[in-house]
Protein backbone atom coordinates (compact mmCIF):
# COMPACT_ATOMS: atom_id res chain seq x y z
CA UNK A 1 110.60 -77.92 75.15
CA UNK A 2 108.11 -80.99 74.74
CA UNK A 3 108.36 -81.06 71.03
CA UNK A 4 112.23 -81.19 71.71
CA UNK A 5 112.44 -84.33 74.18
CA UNK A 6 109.65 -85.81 71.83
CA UNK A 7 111.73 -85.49 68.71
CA UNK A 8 114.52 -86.91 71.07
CA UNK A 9 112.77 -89.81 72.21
CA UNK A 10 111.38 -90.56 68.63
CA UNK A 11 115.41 -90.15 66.93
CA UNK A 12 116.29 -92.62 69.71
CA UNK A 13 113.73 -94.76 69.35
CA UNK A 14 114.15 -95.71 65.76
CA UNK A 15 117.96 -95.78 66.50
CA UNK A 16 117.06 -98.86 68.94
CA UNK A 17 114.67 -100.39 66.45
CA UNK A 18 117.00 -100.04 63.01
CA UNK A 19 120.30 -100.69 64.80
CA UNK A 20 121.32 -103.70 62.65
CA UNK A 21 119.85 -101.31 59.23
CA UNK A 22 120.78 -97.76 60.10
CA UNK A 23 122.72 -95.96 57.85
CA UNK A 24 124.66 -92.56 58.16
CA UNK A 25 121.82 -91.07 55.79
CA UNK A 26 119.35 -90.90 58.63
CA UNK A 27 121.37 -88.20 60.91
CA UNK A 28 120.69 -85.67 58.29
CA UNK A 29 117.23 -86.23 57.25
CA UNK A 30 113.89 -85.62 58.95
CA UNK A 31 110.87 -85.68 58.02
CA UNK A 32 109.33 -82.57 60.31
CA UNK A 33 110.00 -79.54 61.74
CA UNK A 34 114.14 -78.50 61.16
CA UNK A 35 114.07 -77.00 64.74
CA UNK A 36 113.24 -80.27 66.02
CA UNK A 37 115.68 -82.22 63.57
CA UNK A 38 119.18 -82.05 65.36
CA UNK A 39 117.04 -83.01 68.77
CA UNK A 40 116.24 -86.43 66.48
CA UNK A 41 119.75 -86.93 65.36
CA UNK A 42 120.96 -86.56 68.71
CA UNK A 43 118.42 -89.35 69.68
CA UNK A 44 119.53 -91.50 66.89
CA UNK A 45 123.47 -91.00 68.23
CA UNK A 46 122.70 -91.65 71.58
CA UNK A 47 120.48 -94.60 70.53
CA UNK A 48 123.61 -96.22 68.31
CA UNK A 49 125.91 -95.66 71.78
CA UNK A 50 123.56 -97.34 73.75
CA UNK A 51 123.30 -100.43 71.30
CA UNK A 52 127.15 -100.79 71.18
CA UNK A 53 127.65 -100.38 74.89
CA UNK A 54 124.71 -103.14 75.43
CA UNK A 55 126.24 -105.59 72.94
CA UNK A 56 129.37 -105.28 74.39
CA UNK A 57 128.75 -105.41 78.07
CA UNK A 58 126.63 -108.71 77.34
CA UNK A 59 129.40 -110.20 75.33
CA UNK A 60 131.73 -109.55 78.30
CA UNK A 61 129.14 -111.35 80.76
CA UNK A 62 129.09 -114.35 78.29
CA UNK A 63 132.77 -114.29 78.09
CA UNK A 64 133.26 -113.73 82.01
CA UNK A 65 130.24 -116.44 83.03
CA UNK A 66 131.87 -118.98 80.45
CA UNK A 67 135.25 -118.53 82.82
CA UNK A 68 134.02 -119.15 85.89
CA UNK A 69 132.37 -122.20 84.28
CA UNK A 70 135.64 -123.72 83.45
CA UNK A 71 137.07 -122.72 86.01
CA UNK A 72 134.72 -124.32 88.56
CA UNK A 73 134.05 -127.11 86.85
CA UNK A 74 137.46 -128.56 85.50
């Protein structure tokens, strides 16, 4: 079970760190045990998700603070 969330936490890890660089190549290779590899492309999935979801959610702050702005200030 450890070696699981481990392999997990690792896939997601390097999913956060090579967001801008990742390439499709990287779901199907690891470099390790091939019990432990789908565990590490789920991480890297879930790690892609996460980066999308955070990129947009701070563009629509920026967009939604930038409104208010205007608004309050014109």
């Amino acid at each position: 079970m450890w070696k699981n969330i481990t392999a997990f936490l690792h896939g997601f890890d390097y999913g956060v760190k090579h967001y801008n660089t990742i390439e499709d190549k990287h779901f199907f290779t690891y470099f390790g045990d091939s019990k432990r590899s789908p565990m590490y492309r789920t991480g890297i999935s879930t790690a892609r998700k996460y980066m999308q979801y955070r990129n947009e959610i701070l563009t629509i702050i920026v967009l939604m603070f930038t409104l208010l702005l205007f608004l309050f200030t014109w």
